[in-house]
ModelCIF file with pLDDT and N, C-alpha, C, O atoms, coordinates in Angstrom:
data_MODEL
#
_entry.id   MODEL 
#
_entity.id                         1 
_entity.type                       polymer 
_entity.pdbx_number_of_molecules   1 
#
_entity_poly.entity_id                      1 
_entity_poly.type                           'polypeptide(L)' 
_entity_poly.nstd_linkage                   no 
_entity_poly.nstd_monomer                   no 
_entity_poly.pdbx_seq_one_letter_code       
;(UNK)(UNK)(UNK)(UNK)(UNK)(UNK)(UNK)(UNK)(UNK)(UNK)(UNK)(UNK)(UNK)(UNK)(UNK)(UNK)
(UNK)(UNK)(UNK)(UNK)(UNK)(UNK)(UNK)(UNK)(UNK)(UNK)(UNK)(UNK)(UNK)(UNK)(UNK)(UNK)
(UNK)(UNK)(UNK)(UNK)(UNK)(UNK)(UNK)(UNK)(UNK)(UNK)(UNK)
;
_entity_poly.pdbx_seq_one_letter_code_can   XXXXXXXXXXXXXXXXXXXXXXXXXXXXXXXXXXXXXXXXXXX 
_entity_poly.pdbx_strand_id                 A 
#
loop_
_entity_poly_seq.entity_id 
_entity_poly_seq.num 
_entity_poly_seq.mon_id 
_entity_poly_seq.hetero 
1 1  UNK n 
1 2  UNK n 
1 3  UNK n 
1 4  UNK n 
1 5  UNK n 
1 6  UNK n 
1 7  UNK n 
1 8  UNK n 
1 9  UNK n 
1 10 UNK n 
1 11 UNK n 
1 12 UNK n 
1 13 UNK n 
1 14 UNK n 
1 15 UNK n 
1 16 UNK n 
1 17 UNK n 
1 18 UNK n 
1 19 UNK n 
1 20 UNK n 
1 21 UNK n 
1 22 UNK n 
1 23 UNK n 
1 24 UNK n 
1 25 UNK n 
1 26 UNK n 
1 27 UNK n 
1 28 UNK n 
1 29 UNK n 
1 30 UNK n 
1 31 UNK n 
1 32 UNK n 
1 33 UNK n 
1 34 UNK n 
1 35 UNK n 
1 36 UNK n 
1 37 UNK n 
1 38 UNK n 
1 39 UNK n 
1 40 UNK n 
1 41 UNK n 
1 42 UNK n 
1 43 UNK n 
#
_struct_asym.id          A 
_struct_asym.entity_id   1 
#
loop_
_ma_qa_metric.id 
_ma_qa_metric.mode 
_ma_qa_metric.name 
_ma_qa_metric.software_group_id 
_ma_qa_metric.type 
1 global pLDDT . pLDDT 
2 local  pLDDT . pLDDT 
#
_ma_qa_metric_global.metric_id      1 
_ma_qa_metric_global.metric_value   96.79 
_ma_qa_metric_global.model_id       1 
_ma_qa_metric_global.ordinal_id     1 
#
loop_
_ma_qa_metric_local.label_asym_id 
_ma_qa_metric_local.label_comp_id 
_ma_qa_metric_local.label_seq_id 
_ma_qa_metric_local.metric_id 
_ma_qa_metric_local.metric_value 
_ma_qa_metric_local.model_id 
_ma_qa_metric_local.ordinal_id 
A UNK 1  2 94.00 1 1  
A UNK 2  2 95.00 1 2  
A UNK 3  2 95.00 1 3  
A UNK 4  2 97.00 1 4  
A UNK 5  2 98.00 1 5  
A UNK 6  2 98.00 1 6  
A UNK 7  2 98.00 1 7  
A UNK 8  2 98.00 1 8  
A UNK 9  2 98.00 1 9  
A UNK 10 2 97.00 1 10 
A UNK 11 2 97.00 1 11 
A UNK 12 2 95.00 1 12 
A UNK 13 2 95.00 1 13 
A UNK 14 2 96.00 1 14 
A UNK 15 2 96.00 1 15 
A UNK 16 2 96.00 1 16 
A UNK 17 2 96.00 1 17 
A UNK 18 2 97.00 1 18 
A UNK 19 2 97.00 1 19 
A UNK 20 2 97.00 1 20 
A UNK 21 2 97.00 1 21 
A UNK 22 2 98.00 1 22 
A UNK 23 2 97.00 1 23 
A UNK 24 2 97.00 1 24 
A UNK 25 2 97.00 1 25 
A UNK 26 2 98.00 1 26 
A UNK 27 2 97.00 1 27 
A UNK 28 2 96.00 1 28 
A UNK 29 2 97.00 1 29 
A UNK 30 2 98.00 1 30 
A UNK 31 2 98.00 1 31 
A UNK 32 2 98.00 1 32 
A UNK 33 2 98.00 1 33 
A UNK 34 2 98.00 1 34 
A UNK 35 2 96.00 1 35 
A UNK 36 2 96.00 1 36 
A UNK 37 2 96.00 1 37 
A UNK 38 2 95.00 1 38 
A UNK 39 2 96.00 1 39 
A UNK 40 2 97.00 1 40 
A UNK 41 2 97.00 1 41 
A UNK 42 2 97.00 1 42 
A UNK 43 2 98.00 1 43 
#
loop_
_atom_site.group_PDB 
_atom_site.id 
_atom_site.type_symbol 
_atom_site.label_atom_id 
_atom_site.label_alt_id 
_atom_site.label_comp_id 
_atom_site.label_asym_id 
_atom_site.label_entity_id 
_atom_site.label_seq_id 
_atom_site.pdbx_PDB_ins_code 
_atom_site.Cartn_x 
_atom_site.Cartn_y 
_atom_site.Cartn_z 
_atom_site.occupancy 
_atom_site.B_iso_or_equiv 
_atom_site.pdbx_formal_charge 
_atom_site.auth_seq_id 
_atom_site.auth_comp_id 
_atom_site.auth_asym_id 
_atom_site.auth_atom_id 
_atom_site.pdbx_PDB_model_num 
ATOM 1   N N  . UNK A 1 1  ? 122.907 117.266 99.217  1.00 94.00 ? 1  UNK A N  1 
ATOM 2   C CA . UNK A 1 1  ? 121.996 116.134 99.245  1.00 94.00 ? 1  UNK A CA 1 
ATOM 3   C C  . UNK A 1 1  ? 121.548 115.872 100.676 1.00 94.00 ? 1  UNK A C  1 
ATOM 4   O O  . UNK A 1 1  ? 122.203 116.059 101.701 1.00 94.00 ? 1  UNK A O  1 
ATOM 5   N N  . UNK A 1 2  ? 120.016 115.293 100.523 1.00 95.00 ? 2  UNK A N  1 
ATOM 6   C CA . UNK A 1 2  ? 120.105 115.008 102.318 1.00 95.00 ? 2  UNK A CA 1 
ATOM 7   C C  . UNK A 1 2  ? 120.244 113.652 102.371 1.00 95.00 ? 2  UNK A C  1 
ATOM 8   O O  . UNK A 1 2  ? 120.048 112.857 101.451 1.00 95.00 ? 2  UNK A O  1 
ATOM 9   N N  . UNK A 1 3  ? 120.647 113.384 103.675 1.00 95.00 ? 3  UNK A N  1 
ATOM 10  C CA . UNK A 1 3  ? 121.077 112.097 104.257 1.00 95.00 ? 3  UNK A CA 1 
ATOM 11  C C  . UNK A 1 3  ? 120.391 111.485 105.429 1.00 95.00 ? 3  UNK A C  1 
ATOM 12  O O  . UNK A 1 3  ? 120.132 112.160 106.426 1.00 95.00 ? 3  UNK A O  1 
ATOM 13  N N  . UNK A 1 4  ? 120.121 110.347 105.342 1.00 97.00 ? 4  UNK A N  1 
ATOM 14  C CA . UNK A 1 4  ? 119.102 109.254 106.066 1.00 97.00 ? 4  UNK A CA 1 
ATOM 15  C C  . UNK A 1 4  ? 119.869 108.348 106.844 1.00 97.00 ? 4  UNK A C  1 
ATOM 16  O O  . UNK A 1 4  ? 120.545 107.577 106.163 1.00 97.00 ? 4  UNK A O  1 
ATOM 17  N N  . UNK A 1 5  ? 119.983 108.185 108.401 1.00 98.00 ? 5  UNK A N  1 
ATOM 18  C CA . UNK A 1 5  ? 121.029 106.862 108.672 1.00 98.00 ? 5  UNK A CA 1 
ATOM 19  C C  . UNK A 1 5  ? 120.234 105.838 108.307 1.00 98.00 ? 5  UNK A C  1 
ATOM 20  O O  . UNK A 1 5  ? 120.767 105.034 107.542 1.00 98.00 ? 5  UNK A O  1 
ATOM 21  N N  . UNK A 1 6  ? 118.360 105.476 108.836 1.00 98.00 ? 6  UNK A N  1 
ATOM 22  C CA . UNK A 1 6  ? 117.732 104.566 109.027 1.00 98.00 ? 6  UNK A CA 1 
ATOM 23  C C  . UNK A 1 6  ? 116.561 105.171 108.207 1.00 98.00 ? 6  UNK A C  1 
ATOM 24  O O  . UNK A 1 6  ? 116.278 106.349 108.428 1.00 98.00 ? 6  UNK A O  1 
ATOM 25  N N  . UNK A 1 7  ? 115.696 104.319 107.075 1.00 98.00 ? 7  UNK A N  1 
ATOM 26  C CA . UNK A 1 7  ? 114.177 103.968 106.918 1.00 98.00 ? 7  UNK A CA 1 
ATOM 27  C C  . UNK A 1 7  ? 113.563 103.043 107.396 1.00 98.00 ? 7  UNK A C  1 
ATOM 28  O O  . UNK A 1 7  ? 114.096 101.997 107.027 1.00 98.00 ? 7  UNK A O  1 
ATOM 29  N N  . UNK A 1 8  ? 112.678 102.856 108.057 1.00 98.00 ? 8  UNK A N  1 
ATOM 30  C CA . UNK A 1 8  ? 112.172 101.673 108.688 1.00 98.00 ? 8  UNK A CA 1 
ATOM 31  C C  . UNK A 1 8  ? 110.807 101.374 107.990 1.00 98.00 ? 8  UNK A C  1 
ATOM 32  O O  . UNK A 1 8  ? 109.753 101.915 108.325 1.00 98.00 ? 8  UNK A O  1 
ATOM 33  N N  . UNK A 1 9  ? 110.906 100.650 107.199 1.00 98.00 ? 9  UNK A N  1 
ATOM 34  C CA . UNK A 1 9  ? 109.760 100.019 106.057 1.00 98.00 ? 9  UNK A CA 1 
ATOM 35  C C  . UNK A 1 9  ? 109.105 99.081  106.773 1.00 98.00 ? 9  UNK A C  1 
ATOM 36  O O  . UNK A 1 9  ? 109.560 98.117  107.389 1.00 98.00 ? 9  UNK A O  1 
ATOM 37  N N  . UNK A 1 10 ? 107.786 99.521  106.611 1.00 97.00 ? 10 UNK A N  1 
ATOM 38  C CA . UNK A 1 10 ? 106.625 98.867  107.299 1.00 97.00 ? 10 UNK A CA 1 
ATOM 39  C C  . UNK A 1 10 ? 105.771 98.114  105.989 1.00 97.00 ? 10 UNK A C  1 
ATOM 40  O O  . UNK A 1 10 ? 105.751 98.587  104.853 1.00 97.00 ? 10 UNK A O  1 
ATOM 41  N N  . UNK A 1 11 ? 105.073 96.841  106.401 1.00 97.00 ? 11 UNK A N  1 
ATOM 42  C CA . UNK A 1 11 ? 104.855 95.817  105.266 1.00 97.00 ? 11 UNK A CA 1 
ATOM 43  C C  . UNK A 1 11 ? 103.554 95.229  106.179 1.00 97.00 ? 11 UNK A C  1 
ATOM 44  O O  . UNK A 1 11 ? 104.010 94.588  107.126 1.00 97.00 ? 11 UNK A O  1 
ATOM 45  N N  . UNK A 1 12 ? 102.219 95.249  106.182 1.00 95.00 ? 12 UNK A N  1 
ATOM 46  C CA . UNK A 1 12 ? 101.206 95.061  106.450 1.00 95.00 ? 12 UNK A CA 1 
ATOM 47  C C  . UNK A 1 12 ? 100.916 95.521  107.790 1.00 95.00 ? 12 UNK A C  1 
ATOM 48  O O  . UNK A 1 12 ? 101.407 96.648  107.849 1.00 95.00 ? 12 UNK A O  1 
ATOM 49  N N  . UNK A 1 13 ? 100.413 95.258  108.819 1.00 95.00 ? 13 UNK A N  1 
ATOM 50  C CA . UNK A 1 13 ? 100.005 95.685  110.117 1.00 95.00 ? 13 UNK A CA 1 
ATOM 51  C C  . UNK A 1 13 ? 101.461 95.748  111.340 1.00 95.00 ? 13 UNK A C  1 
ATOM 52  O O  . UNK A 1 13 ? 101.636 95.038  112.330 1.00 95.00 ? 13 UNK A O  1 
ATOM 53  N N  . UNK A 1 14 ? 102.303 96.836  110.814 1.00 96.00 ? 14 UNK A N  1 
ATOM 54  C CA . UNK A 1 14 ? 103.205 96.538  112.483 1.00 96.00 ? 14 UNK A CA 1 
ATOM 55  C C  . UNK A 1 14 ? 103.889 97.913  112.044 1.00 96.00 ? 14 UNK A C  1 
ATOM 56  O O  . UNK A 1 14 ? 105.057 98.098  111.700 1.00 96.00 ? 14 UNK A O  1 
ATOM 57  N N  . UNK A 1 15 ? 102.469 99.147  112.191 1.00 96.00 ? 15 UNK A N  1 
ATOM 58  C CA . UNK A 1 15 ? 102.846 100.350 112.735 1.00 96.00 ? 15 UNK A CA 1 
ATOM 59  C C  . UNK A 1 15 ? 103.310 100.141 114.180 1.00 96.00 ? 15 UNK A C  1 
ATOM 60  O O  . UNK A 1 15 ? 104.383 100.718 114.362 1.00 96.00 ? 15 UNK A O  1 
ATOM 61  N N  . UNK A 1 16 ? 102.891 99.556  115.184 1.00 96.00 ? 16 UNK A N  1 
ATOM 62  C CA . UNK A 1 16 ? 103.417 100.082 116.090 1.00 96.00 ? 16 UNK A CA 1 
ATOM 63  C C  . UNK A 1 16 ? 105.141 99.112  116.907 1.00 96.00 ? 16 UNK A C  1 
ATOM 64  O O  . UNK A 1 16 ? 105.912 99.574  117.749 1.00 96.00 ? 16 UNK A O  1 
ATOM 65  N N  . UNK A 1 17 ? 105.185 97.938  116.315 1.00 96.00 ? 17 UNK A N  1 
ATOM 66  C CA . UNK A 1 17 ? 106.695 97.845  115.862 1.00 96.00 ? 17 UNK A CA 1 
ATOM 67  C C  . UNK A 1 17 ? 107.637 98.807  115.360 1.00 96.00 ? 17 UNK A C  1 
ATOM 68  O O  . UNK A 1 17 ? 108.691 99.018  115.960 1.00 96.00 ? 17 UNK A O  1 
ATOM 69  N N  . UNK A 1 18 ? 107.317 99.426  114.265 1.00 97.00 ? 18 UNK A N  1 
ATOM 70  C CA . UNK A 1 18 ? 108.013 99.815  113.412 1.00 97.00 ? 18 UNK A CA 1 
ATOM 71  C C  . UNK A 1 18 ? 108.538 100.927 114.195 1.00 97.00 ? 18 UNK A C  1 
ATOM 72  O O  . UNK A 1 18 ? 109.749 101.095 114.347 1.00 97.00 ? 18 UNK A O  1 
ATOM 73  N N  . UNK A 1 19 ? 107.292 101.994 114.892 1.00 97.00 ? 19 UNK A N  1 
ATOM 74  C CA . UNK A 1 19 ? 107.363 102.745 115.781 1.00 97.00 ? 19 UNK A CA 1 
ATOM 75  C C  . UNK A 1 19 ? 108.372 102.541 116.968 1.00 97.00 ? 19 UNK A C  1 
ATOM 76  O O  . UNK A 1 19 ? 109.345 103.296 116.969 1.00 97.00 ? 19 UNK A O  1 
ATOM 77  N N  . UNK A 1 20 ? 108.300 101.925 117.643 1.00 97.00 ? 20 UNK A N  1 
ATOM 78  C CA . UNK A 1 20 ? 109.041 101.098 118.564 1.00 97.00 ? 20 UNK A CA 1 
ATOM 79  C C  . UNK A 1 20 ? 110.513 101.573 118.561 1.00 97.00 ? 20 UNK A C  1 
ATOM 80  O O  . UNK A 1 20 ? 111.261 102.317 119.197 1.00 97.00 ? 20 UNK A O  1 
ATOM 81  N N  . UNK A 1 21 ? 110.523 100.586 117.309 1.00 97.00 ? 21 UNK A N  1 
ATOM 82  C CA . UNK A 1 21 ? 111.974 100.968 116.598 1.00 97.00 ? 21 UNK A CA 1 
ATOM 83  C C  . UNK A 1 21 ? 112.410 102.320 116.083 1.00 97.00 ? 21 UNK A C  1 
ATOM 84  O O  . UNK A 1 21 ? 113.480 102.868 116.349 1.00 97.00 ? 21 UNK A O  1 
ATOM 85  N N  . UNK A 1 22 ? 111.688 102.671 115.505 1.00 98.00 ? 22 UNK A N  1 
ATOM 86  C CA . UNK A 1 22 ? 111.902 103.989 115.106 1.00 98.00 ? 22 UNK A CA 1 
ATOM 87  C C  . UNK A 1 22 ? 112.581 105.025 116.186 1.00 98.00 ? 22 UNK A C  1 
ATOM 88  O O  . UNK A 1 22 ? 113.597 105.709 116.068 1.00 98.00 ? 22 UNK A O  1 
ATOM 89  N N  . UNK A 1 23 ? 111.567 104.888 117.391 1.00 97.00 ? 23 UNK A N  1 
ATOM 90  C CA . UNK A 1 23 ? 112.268 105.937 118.369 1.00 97.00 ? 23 UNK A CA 1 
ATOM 91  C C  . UNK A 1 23 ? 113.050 105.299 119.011 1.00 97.00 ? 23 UNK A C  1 
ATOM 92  O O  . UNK A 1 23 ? 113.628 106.248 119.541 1.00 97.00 ? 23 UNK A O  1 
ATOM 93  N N  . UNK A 1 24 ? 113.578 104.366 119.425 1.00 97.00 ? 24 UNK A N  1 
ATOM 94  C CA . UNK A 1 24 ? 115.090 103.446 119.736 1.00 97.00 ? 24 UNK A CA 1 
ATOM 95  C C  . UNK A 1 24 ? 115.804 104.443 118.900 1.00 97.00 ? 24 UNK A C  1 
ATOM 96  O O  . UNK A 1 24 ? 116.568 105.273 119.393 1.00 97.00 ? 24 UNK A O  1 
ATOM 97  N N  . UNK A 1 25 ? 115.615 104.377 117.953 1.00 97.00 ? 25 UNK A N  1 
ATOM 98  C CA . UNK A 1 25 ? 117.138 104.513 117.064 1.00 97.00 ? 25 UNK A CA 1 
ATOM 99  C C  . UNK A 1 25 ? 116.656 106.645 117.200 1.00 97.00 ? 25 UNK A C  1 
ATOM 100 O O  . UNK A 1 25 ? 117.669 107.325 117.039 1.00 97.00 ? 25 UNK A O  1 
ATOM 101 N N  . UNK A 1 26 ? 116.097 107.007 117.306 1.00 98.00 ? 26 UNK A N  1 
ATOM 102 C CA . UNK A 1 26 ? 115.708 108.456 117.037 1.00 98.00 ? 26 UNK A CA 1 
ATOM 103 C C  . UNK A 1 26 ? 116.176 108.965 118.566 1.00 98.00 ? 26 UNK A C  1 
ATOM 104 O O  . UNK A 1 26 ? 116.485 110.148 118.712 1.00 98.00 ? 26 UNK A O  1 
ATOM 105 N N  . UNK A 1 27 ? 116.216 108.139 119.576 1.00 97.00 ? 27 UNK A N  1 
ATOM 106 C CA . UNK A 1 27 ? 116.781 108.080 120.731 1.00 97.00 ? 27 UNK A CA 1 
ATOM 107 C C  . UNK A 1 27 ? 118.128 108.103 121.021 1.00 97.00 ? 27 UNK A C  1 
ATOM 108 O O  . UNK A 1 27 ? 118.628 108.472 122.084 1.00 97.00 ? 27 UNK A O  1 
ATOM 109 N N  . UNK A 1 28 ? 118.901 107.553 119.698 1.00 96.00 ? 28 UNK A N  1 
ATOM 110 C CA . UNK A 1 28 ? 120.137 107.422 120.110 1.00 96.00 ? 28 UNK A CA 1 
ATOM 111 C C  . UNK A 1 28 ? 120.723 108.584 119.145 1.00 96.00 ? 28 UNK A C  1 
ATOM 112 O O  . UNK A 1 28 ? 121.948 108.477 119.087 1.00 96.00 ? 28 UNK A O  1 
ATOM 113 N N  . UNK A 1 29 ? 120.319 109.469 118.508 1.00 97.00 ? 29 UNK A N  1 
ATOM 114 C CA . UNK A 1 29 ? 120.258 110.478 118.217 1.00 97.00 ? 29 UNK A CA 1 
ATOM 115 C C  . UNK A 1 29 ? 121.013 110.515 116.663 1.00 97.00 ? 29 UNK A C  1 
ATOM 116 O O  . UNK A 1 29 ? 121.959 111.259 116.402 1.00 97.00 ? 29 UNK A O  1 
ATOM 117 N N  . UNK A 1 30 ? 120.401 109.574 115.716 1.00 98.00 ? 30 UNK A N  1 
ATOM 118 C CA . UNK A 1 30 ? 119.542 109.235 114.265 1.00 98.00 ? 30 UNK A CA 1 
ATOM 119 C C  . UNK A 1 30 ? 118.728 109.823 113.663 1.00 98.00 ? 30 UNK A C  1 
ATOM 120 O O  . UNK A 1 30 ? 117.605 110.067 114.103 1.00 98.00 ? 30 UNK A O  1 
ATOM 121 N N  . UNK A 1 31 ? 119.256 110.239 112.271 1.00 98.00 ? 31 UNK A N  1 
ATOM 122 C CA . UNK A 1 31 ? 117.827 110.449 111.537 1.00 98.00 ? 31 UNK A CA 1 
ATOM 123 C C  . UNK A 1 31 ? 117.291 109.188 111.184 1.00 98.00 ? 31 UNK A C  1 
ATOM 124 O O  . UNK A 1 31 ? 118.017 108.302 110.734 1.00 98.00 ? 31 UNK A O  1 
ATOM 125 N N  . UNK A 1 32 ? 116.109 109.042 111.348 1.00 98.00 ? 32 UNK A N  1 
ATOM 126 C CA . UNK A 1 32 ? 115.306 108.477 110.955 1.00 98.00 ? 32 UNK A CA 1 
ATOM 127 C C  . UNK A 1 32 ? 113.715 108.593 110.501 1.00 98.00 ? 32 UNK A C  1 
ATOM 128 O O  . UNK A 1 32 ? 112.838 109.196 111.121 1.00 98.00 ? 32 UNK A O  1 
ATOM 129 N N  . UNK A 1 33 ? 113.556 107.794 109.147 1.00 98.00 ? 33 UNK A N  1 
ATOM 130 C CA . UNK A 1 33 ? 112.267 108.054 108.592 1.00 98.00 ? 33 UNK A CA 1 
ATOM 131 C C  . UNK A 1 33 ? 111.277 106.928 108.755 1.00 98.00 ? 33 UNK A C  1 
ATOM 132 O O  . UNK A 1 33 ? 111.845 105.849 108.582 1.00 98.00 ? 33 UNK A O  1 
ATOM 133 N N  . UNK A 1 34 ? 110.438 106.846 108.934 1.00 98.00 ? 34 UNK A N  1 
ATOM 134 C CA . UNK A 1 34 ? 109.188 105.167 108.566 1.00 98.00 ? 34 UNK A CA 1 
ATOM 135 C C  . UNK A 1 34 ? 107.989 105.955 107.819 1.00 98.00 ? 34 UNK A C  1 
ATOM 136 O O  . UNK A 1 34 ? 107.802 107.165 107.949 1.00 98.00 ? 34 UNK A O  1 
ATOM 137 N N  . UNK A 1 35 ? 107.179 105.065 106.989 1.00 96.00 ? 35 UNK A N  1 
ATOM 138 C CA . UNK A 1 35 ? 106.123 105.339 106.441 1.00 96.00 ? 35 UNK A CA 1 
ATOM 139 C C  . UNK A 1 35 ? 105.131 105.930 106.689 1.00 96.00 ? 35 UNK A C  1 
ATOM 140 O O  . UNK A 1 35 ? 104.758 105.390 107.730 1.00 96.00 ? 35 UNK A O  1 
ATOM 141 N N  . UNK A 1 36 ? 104.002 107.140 106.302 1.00 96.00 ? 36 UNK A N  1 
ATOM 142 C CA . UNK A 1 36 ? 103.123 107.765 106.974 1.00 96.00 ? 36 UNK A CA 1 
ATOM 143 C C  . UNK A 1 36 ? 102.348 108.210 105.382 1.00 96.00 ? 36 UNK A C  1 
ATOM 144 O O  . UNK A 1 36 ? 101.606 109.186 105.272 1.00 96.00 ? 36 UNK A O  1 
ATOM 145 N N  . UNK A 1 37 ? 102.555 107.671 104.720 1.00 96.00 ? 37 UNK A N  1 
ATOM 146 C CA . UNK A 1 37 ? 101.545 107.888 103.546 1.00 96.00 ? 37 UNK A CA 1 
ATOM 147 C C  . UNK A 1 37 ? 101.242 106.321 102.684 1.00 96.00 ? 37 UNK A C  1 
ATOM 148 O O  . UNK A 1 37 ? 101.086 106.310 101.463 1.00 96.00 ? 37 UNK A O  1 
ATOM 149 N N  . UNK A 1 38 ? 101.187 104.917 103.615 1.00 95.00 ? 38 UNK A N  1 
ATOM 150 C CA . UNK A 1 38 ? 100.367 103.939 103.533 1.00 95.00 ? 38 UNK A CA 1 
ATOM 151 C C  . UNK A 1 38 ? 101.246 103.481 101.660 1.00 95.00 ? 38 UNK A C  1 
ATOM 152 O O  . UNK A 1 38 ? 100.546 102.791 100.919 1.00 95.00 ? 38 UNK A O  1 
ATOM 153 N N  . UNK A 1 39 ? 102.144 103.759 101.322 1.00 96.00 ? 39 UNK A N  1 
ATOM 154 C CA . UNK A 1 39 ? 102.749 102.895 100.492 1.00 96.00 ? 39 UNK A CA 1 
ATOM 155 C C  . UNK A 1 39 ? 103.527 101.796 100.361 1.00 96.00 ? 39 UNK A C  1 
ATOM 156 O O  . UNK A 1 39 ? 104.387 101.486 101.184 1.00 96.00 ? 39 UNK A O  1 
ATOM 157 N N  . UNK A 1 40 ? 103.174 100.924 98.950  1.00 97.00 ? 40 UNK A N  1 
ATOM 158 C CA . UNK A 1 40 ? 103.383 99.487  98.632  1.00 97.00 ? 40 UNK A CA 1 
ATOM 159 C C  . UNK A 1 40 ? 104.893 99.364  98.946  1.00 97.00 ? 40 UNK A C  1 
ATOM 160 O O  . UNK A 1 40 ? 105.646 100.291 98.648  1.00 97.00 ? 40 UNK A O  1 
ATOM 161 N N  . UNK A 1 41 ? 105.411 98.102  99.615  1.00 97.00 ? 41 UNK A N  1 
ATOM 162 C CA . UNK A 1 41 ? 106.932 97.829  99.409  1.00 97.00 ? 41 UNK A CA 1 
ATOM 163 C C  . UNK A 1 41 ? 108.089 98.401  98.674  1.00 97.00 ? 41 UNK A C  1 
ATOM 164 O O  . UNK A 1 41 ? 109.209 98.771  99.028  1.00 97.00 ? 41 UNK A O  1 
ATOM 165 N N  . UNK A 1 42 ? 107.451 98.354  97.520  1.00 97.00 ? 42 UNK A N  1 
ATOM 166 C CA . UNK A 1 42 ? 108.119 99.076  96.220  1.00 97.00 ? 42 UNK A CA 1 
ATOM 167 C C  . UNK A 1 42 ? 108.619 100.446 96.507  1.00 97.00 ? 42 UNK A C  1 
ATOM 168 O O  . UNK A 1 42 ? 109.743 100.935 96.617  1.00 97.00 ? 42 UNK A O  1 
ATOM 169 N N  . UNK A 1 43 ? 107.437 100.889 96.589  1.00 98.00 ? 43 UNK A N  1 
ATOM 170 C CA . UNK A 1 43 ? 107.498 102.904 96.917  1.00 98.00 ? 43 UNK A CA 1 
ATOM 171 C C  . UNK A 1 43 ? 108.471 102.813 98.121  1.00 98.00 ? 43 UNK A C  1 
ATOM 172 O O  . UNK A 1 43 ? 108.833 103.837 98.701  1.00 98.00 ? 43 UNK A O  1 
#
């Protein structure tokens, strides 16, 4: 199975928050995923 430490779910305009964060934690040497195909909360 693969394994995820962090998703960082983005919820109206704060790509570049999310980003931010994303490489913080991808920095400290994390997988991590955030959104790049513009889906609802849900998804």
């Amino acid at each position: 199975e693969v394994t995820t430490d962090y998703y960082v779910l983005q919820v109206g305009e704060t790509r570049s928050e999310a980003a931010r964060i994303s490489r913080a934690l991808r920095d400290r040497g994390h997988v991590v995923e955030t959104d790049v195909a513009g889906r609802s909360f849900g998804a």
